[in-house]
N, C-alpha and C. Protein backbone atom coordinates (compact mmCIF):
# COMPACT_ATOMS: atom_id res chain seq x y z
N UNK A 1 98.05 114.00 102.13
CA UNK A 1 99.32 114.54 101.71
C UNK A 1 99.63 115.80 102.53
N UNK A 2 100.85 116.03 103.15
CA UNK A 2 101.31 117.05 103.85
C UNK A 2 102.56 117.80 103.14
N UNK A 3 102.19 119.12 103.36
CA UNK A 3 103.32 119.61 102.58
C UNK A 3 104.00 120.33 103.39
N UNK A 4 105.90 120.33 103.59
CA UNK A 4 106.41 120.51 104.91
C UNK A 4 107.48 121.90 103.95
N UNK A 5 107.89 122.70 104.85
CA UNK A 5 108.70 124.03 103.86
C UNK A 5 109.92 123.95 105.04
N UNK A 6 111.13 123.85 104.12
CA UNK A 6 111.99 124.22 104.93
C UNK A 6 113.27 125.44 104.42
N UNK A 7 113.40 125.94 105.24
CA UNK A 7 114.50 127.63 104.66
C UNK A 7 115.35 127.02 104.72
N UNK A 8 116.30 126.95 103.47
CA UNK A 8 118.08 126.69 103.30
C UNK A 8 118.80 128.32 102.97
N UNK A 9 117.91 129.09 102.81
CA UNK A 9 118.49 130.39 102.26
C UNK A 9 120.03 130.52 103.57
N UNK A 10 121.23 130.76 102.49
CA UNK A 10 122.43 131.28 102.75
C UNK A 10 122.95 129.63 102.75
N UNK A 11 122.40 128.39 102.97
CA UNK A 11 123.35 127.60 103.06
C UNK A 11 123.85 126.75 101.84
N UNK A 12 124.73 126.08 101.74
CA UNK A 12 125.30 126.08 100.57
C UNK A 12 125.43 124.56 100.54
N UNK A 13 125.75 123.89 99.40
CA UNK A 13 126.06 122.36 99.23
C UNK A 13 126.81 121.79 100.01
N UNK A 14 126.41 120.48 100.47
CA UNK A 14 125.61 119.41 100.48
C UNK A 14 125.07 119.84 101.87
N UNK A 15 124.93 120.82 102.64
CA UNK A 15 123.88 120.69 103.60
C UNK A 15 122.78 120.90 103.34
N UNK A 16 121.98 121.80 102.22
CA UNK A 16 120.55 121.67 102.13
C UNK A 16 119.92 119.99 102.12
N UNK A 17 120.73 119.82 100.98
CA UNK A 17 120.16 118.20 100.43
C UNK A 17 120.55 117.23 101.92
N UNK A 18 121.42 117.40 102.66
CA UNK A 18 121.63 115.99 103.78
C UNK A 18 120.41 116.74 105.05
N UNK A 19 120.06 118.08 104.81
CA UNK A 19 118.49 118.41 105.87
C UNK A 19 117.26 117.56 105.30
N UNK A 20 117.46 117.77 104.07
CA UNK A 20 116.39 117.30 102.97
C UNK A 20 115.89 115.51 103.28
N UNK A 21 117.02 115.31 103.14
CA UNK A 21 117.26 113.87 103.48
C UNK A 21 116.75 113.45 104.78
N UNK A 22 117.00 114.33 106.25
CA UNK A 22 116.78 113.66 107.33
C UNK A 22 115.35 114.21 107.37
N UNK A 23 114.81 114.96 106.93
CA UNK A 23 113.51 115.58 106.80
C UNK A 23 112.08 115.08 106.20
N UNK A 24 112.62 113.91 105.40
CA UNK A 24 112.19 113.09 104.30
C UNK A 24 111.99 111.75 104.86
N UNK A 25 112.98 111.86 105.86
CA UNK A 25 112.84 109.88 106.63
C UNK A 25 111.85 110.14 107.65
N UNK A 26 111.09 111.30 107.87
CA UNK A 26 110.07 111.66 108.93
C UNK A 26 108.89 111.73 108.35
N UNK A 27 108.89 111.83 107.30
CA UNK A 27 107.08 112.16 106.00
C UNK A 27 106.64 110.84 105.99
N UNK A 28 105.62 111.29 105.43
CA UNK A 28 104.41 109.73 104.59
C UNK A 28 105.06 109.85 103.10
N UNK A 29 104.76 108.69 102.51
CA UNK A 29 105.08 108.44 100.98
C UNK A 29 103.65 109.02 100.58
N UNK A 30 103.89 110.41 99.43
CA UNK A 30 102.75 111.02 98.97
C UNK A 30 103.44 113.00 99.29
N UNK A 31 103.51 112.89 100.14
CA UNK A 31 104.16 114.12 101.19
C UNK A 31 105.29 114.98 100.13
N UNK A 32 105.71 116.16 100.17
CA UNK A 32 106.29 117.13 99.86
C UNK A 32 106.51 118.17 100.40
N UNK A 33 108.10 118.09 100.32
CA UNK A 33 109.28 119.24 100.80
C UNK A 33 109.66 119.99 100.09
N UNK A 34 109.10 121.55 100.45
CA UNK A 34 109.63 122.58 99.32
C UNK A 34 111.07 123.14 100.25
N UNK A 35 111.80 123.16 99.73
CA UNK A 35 113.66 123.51 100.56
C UNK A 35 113.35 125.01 99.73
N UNK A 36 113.29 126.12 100.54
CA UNK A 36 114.04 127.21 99.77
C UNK A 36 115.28 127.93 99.64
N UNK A 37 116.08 127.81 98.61
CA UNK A 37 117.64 128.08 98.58
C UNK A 37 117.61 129.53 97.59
N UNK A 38 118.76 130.02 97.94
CA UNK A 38 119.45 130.72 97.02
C UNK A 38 120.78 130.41 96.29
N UNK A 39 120.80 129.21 96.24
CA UNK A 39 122.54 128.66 95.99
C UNK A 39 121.65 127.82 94.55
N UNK A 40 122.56 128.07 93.41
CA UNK A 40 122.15 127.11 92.27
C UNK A 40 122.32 125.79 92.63
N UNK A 41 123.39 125.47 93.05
CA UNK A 41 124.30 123.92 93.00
C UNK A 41 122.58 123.33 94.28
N UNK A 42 122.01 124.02 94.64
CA UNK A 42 121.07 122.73 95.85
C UNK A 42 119.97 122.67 94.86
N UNK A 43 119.60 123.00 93.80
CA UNK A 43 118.68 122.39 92.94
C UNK A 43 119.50 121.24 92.32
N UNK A 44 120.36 121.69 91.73
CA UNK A 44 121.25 120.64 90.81
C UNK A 44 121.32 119.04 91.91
N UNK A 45 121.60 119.72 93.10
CA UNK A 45 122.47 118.57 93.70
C UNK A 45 121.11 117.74 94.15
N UNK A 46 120.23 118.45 94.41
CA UNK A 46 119.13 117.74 94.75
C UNK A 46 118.32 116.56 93.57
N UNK A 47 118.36 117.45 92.22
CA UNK A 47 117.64 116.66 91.19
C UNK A 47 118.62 115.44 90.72
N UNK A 48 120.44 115.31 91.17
CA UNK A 48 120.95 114.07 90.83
C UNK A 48 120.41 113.03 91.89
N UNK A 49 120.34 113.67 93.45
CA UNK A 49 120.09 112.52 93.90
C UNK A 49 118.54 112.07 93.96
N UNK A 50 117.72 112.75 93.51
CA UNK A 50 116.24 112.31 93.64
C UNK A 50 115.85 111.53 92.46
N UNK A 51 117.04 111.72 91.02
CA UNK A 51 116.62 110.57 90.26
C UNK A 51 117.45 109.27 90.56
N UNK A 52 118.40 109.09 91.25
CA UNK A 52 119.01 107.87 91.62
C UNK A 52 117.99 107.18 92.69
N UNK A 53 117.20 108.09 93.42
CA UNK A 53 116.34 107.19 94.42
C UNK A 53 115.28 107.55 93.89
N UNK A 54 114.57 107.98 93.23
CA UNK A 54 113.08 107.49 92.78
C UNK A 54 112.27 109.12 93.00
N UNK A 55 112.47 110.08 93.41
CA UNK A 55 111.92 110.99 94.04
C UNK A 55 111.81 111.74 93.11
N UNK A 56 110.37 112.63 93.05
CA UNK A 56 110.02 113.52 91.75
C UNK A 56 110.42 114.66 92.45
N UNK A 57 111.26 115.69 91.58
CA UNK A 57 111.59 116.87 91.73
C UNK A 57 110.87 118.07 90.70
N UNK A 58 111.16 119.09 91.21
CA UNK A 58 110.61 120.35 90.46
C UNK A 58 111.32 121.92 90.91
N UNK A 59 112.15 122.49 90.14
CA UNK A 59 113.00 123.19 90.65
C UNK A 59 112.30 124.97 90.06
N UNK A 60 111.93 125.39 90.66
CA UNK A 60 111.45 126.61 89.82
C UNK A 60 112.09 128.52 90.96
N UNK A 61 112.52 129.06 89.93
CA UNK A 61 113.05 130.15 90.21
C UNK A 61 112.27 131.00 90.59
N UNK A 62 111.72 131.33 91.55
CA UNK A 62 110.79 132.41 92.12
C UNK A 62 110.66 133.83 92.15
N UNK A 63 112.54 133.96 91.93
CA UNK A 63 113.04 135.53 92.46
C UNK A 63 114.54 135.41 91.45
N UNK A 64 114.90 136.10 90.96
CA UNK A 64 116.31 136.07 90.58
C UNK A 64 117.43 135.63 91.57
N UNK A 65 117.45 134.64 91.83
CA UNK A 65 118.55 134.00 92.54
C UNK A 65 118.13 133.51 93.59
N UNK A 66 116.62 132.96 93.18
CA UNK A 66 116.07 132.87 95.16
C UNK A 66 114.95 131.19 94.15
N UNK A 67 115.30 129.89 94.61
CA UNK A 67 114.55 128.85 94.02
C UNK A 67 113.90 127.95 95.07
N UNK A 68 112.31 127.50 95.14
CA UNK A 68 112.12 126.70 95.41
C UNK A 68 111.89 125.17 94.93
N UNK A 69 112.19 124.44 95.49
CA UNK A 69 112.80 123.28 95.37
C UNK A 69 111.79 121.91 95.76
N UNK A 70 110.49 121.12 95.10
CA UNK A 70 109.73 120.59 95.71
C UNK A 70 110.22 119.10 95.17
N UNK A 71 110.20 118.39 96.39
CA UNK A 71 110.13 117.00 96.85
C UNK A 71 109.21 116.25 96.94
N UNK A 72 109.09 115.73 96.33
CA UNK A 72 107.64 114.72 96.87
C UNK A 72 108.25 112.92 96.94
N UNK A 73 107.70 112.40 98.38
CA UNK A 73 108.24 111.37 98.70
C UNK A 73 107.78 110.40 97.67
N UNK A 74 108.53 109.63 97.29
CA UNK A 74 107.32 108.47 96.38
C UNK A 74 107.10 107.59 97.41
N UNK A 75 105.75 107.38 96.52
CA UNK A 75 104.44 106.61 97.59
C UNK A 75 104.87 104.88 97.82
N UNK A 76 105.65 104.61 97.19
CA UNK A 76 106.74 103.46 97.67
C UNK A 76 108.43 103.10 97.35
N UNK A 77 108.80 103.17 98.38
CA UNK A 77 110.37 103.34 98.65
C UNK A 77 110.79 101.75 98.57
């Protein structure tokens, strides 16, 4: 399992989640992407689309207004 970190700080919806996305078609199933944002809406937007495709999320506030955001690929797509 590899765990990959990528900075979204300052960017705002839907570009964290469509990095997330092309970032995710490059991992192993098992693998996890922590995105770190400061924008509420890229947790939100992230946890609608990770339960429509299968993907476990975990959204936790680190800093007052500062969240990391972990992805983990499921181990079959």
């Amino acid at each position: 399992m590899a765990v990959r970190e990528m900075d979204c700080l300052s960017e705002a919806c839907p570009v964290p989640l469509l990095r997330a996305m092309k970032e995710l078609k490059t991992m192993k199933p098992g693998d996890i992407l922590i995105l770190h944002s400061d924008h509420s809406c890229v947790g939100i937007s992230v946890q609608e689309w990770a339960s429509k495709n299968q993907y476990q999320v975990e959204v936790i506030e680190v800093e007052d207004g500062e969240w990391e955001i972990y992805i983990e690929k499921p181990k079959q797509e």
